[in-house]
C-alpha atoms as a PDB file:
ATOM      1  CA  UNK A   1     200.287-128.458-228.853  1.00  0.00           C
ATOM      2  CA  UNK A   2     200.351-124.932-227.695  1.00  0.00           C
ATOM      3  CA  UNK A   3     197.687-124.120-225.193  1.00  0.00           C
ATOM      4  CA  UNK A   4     196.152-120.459-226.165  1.00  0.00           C
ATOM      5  CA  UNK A   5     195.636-118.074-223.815  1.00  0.00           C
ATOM      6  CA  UNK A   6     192.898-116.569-222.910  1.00  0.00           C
ATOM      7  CA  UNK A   7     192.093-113.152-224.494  1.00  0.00           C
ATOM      8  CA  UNK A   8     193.912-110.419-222.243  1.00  0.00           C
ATOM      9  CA  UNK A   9     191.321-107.691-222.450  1.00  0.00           C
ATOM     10  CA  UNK A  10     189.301-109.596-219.572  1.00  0.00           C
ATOM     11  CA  UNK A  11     192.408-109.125-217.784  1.00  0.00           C
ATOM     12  CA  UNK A  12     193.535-105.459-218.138  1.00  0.00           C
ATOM     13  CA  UNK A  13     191.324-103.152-215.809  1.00  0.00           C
ATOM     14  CA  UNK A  14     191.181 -99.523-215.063  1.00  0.00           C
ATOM     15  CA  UNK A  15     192.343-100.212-211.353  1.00  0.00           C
ATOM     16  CA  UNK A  16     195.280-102.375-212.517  1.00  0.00           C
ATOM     17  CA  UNK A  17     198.721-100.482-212.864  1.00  0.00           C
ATOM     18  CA  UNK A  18     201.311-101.889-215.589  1.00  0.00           C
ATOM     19  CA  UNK A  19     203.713-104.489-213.755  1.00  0.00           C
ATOM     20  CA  UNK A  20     206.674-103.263-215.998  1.00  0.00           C
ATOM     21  CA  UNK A  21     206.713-100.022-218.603  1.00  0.00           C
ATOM     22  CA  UNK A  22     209.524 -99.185-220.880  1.00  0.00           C
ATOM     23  CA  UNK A  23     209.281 -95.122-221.329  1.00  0.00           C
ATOM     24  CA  UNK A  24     210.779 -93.848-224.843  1.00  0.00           C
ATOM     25  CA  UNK A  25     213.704 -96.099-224.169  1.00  0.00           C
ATOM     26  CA  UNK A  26     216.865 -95.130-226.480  1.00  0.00           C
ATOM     27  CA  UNK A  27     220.002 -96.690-226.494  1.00  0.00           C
ATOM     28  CA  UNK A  28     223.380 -95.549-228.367  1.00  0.00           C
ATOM     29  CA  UNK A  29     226.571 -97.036-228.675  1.00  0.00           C
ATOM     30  CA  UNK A  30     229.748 -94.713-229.441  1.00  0.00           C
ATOM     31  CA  UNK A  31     231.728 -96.085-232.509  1.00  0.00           C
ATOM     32  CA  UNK A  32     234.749 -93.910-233.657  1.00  0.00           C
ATOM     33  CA  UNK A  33     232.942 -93.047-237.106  1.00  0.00           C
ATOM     34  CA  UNK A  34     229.200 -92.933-236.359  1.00  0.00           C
ATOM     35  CA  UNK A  35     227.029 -94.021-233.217  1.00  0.00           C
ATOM     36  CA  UNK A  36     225.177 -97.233-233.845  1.00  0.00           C
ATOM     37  CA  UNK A  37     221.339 -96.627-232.717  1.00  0.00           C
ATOM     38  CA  UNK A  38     220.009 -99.950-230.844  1.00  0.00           C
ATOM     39  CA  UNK A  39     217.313 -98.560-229.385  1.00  0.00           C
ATOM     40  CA  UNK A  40     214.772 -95.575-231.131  1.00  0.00           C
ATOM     41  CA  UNK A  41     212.178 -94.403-228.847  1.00  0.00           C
ATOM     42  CA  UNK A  42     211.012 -97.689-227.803  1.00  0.00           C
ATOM     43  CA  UNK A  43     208.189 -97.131-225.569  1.00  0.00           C
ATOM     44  CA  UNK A  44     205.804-100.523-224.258  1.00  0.00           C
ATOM     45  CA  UNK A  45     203.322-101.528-221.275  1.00  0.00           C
ATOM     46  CA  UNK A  46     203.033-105.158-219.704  1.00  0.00           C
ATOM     47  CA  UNK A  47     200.144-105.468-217.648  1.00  0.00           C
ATOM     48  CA  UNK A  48     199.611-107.887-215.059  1.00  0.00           C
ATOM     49  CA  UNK A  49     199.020-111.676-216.535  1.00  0.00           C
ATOM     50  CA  UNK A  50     199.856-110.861-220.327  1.00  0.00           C
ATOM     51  CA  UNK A  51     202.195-112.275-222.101  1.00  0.00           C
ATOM     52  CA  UNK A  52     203.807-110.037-224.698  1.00  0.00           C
ATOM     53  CA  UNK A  53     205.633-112.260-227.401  1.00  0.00           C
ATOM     54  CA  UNK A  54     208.723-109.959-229.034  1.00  0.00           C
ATOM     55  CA  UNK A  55     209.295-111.038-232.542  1.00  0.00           C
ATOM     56  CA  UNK A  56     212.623-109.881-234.185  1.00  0.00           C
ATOM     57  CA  UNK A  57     215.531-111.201-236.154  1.00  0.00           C
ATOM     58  CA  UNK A  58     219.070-111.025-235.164  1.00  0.00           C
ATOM     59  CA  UNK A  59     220.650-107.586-234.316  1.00  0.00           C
ATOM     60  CA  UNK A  60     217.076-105.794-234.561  1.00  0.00           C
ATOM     61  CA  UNK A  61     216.687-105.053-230.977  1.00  0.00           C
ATOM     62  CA  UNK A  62     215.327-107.859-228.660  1.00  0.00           C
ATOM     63  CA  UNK A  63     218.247-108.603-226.527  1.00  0.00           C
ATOM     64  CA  UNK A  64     219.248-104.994-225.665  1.00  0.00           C
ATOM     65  CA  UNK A  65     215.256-104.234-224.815  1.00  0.00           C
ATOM     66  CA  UNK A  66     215.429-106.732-222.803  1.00  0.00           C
ATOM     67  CA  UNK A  67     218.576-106.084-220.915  1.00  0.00           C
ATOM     68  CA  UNK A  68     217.388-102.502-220.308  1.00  0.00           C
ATOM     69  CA  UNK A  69     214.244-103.603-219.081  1.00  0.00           C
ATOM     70  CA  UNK A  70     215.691-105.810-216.358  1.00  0.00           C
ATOM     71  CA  UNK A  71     218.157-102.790-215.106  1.00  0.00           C
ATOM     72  CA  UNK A  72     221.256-105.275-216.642  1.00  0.00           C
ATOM     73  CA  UNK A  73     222.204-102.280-219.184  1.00  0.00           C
ATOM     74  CA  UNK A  74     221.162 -98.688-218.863  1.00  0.00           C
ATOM     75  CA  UNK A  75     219.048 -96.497-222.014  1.00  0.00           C
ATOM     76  CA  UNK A  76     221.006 -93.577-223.104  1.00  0.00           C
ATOM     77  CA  UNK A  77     217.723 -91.872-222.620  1.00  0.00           C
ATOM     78  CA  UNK A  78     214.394 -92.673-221.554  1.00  0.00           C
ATOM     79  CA  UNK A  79     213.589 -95.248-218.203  1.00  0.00           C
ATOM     80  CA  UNK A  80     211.602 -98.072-217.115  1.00  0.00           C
ATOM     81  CA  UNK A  81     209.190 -98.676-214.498  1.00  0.00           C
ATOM     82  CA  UNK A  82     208.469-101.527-212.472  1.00  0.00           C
ATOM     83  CA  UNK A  83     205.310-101.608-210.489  1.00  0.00           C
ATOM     84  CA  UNK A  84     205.367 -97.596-210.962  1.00  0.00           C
ATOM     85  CA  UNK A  85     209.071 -97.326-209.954  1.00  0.00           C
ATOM     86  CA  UNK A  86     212.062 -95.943-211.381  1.00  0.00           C
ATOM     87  CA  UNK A  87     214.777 -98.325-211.848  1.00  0.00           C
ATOM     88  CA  UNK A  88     217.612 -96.880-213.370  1.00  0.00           C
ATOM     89  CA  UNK A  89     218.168 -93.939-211.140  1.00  0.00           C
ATOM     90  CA  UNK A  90     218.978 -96.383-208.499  1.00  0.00           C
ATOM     91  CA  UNK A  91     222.378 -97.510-207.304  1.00  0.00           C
ATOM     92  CA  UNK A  92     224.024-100.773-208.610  1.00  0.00           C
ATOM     93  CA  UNK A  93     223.282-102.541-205.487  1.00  0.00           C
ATOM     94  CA  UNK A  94     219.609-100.958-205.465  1.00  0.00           C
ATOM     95  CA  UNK A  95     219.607-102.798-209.175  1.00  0.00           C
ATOM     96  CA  UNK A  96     220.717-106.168-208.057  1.00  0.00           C
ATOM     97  CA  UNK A  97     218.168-106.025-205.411  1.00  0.00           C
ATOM     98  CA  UNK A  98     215.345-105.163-208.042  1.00  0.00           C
ATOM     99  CA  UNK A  99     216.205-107.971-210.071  1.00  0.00           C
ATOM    100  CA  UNK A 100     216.280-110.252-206.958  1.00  0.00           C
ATOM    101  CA  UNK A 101     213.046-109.203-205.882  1.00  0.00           C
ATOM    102  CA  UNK A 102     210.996-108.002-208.646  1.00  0.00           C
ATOM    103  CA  UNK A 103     211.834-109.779-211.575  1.00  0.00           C
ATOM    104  CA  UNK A 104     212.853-113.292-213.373  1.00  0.00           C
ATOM    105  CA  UNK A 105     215.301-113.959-216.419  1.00  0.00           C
ATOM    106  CA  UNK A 106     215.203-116.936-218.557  1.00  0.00           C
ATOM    107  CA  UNK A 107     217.654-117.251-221.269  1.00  0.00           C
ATOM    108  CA  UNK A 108     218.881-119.589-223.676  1.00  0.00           C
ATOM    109  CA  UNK A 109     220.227-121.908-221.581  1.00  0.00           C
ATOM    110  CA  UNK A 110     219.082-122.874-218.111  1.00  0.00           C
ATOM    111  CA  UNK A 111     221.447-122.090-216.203  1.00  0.00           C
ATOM    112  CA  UNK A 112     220.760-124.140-213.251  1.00  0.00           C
ATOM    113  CA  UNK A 113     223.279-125.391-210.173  1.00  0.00           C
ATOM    114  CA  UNK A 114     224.336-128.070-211.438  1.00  0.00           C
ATOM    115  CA  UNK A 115     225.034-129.313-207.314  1.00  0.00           C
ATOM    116  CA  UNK A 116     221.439-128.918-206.747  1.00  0.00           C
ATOM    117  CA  UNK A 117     218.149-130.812-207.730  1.00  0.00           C
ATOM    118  CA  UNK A 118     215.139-129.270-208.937  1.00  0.00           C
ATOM    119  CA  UNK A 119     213.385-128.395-206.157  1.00  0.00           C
ATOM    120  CA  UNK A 120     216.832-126.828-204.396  1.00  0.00           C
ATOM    121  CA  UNK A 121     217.427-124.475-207.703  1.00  0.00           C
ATOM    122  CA  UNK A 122     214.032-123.166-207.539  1.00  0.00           C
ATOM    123  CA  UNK A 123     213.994-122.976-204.011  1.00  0.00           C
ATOM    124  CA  UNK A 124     217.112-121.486-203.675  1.00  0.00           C
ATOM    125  CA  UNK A 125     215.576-117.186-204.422  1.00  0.00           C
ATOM    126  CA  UNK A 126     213.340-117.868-201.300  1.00  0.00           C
ATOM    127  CA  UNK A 127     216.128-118.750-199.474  1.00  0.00           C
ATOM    128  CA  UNK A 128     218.485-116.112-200.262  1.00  0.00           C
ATOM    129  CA  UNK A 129     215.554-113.749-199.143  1.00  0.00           C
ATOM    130  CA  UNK A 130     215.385-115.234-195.901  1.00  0.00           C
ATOM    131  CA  UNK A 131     212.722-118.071-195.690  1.00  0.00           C
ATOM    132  CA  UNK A 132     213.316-121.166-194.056  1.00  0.00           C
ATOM    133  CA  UNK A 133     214.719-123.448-195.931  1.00  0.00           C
ATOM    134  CA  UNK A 134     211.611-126.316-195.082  1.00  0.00           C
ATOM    135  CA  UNK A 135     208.808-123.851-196.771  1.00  0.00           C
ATOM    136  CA  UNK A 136     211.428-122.622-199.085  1.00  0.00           C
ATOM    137  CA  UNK A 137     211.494-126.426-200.667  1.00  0.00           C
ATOM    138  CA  UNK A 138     207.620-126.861-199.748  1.00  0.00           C
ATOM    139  CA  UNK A 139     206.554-123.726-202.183  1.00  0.00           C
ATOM    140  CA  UNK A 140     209.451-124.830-204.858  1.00  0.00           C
ATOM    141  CA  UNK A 141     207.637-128.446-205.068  1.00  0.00           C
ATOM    142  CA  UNK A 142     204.206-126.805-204.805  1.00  0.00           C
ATOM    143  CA  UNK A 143     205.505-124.406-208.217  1.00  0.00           C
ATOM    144  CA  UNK A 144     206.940-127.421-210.218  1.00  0.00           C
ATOM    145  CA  UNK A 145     203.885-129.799-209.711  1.00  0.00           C
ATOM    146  CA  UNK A 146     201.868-126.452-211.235  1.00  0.00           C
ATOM    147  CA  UNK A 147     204.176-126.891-214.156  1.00  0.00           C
ATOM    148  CA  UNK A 148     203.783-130.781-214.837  1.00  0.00           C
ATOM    149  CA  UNK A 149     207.530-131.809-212.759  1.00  0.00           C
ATOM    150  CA  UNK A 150     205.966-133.240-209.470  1.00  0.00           C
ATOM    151  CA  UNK A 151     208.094-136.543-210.633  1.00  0.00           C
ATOM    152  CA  UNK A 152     211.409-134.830-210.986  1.00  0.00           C
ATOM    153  CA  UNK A 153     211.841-132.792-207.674  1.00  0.00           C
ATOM    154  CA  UNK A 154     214.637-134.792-207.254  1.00  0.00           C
ATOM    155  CA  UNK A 155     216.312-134.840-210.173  1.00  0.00           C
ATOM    156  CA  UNK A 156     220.042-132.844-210.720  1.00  0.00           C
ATOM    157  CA  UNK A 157     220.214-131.086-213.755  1.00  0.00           C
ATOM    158  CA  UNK A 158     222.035-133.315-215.695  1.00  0.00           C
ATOM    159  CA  UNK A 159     219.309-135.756-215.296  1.00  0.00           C
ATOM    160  CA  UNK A 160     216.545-133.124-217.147  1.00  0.00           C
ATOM    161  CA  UNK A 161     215.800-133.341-220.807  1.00  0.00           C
ATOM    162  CA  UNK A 162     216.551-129.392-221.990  1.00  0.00           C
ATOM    163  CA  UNK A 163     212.767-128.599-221.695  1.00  0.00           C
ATOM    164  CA  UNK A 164     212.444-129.988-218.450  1.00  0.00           C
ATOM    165  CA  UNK A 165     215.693-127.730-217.180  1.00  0.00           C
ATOM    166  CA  UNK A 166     214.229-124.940-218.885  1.00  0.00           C
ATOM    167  CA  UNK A 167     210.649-125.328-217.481  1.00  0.00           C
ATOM    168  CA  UNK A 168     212.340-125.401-213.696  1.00  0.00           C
ATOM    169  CA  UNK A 169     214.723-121.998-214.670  1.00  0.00           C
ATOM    170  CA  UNK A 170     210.964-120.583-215.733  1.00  0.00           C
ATOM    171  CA  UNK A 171     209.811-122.097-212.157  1.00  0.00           C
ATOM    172  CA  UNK A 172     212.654-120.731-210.307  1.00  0.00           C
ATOM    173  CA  UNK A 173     212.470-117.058-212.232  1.00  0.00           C
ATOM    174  CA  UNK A 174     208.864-116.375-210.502  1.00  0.00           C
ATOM    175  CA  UNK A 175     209.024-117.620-207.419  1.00  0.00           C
ATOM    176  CA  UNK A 176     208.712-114.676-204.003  1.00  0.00           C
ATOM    177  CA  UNK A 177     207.202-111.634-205.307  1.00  0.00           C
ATOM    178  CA  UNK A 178     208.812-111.993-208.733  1.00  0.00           C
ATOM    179  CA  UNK A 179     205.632-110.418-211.276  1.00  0.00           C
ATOM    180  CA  UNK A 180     207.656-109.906-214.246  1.00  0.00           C
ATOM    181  CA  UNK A 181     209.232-112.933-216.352  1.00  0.00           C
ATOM    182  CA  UNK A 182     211.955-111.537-218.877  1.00  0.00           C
ATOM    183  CA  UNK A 183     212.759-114.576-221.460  1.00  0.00           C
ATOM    184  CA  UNK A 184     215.337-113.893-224.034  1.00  0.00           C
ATOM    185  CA  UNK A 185     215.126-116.452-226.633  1.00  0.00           C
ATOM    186  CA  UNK A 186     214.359-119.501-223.986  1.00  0.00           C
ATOM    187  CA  UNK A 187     213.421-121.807-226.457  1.00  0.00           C
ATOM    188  CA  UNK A 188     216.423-121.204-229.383  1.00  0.00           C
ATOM    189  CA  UNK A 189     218.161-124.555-228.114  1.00  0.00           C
ATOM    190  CA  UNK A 190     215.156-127.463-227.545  1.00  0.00           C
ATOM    191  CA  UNK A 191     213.299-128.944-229.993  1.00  0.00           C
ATOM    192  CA  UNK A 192     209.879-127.930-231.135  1.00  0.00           C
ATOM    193  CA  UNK A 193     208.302-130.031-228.759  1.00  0.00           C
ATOM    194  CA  UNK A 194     210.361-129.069-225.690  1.00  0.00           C
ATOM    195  CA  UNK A 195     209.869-125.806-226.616  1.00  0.00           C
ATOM    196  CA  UNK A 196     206.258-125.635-226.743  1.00  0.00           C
ATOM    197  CA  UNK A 197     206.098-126.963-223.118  1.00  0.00           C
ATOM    198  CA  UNK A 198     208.442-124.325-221.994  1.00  0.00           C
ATOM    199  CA  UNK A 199     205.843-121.758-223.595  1.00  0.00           C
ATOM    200  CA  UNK A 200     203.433-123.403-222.234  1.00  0.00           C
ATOM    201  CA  UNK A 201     205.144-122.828-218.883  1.00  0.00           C
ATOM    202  CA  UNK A 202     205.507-119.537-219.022  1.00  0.00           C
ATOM    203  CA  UNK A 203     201.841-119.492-220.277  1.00  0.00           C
ATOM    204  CA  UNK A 204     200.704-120.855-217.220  1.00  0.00           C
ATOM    205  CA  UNK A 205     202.702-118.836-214.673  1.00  0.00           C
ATOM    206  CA  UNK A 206     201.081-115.411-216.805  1.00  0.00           C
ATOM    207  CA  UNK A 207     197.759-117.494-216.080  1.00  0.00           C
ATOM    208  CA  UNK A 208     198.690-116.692-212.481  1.00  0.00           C
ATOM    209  CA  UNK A 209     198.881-113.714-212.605  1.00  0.00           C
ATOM    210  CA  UNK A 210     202.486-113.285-213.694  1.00  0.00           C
ATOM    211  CA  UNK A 211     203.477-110.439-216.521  1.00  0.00           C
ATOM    212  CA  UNK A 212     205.866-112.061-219.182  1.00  0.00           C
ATOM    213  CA  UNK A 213     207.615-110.566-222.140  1.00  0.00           C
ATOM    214  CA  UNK A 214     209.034-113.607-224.192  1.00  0.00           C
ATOM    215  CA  UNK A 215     211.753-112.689-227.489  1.00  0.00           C
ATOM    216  CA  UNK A 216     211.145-115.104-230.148  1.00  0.00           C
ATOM    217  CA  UNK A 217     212.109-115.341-234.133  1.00  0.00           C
ATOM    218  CA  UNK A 218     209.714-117.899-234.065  1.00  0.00           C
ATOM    219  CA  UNK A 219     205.822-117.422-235.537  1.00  0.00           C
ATOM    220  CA  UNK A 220     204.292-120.825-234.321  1.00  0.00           C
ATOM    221  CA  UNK A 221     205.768-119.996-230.506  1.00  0.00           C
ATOM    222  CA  UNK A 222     203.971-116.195-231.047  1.00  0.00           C
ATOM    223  CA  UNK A 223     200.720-117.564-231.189  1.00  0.00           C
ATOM    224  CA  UNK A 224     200.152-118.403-227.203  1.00  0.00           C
ATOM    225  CA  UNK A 225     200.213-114.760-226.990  1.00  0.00           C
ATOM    226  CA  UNK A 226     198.248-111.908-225.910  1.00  0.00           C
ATOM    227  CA  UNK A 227     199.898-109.604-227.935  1.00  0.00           C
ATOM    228  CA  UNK A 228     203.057-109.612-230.579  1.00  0.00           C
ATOM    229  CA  UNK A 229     205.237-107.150-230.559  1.00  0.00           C
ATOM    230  CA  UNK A 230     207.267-106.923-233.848  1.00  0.00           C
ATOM    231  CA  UNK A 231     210.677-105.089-233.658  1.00  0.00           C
ATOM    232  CA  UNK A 232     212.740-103.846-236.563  1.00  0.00           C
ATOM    233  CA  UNK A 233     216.038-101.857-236.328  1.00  0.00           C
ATOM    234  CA  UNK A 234     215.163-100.542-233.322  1.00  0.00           C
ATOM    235  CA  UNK A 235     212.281 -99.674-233.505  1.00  0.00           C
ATOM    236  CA  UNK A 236     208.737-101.109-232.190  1.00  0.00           C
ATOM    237  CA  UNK A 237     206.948-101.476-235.873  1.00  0.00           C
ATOM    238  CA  UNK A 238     203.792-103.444-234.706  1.00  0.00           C
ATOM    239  CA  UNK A 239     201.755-103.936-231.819  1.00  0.00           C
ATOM    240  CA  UNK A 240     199.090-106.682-232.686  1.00  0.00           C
ATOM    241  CA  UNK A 241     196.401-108.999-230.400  1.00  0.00           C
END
């Protein structure tokens, strides 16, 4: 089943800043006959441990909010902030090192090394930013026992069922000082029950303190929410606990 959350009022106070704010966000694209609006004036807070569920059908939004949000695309106007910062008036590389550092993605698909087990994929961001490779594979285990996989540290990719994989990419997207989780559509492939687990992943790394914003078509998957955000041609249409 999927676990509820707690409600996220208890968790929102006046001292807390948002981990990740999307400012009047538009994007355009140039066609020969007539721009095509993706983005209106999209404008949204995530605060630290919610998780924001974004509920949308194909083509009305989701995936280009998303992409801004994580400094992958850039809004024709409007910017984002994470943890109070600016990121698109920052250099390519200064980008790259955001999403290194600030931020995790989860998307369809895992995406993991193949070459590597479990505990080496999600180890792999602590590494890169300079830990040694011992504590590196010490917090990794420590992350996926939180998350149920204590019995599969060893285990390549290939030897995962698809919620398993995706529970270690949602492992591996928050470990360092990651706070925001960006998940676009990381359920779309598994099963209902695989996918409720990876939810309920992502759940519990919010529980910790994490900031997630989750895009979904699905209703049921909504529920473990703090809030639902509904988005229609562009355009944020309702904002709901």
């Amino acid at each position: 089943m999927i676990e509820q959350l707690p409600d996220s009022d208890g968790r929102i106070r006046e001292d807390l800043a948002p981990a990740l704010e999307v400012i009047e966000v538009t994007k355009r694209y140039p066609r020969r006959s007539q721009d095509v609006c993706a983005l209106a004036g999209v404008s949204l807070e995530l605060w630290p441990g919610e998780l924001v569920m974004l509920v949308g059908a194909s083509g009305s939004g989701k995936t280009t909010l998303l992409s801004i949000a994580a400094g992958l695309d850039t809004p024709t106007t409007g910017e984002v902030r994470l943890g109070g910062r600016s990121i698109h008036d920052r250099s390519s590389r200064e980008r790259r090192r955001y999403r290194r550092r600030g931020l995790g993605l989860v998307f369809q698909e895992a995406s993991l090394i193949a070459t590597l087990t479990a505990v080496e994929n999600v180890s792999l961001p602590l590494e890169l930013l300079g830990m040694p490779e011992a504590q590196a594979l010490d917090a990794a285990a420590s992350r996926l026992g939180g998350l149920g996989l204590a019995a599969h540290l060893d285990r390549f990719p290939d030897e995962l069922s698809g919620g398993e994989a995706q529970r270690v990419a949602v492992a591996r997207a928050v470990m360092g000082d990651r706070k925001v989780l960006l998940g676009d559509e990381p359920t779309a492939s598994l099963d209902r029950r695989n996918g409720i687990e990876v939810i309920n992943a992502i759940a519990t790394m919010c529980a910790a303190g994490s900031a997630a914003i989750v895009a979904t078509h699905d209703q049921d998957m909504a529920r473990v929410a703090h809030r639902v955000v509904r988005i229609r041609d562009g355009k944020l249409c309702e904002d709901a606990g």
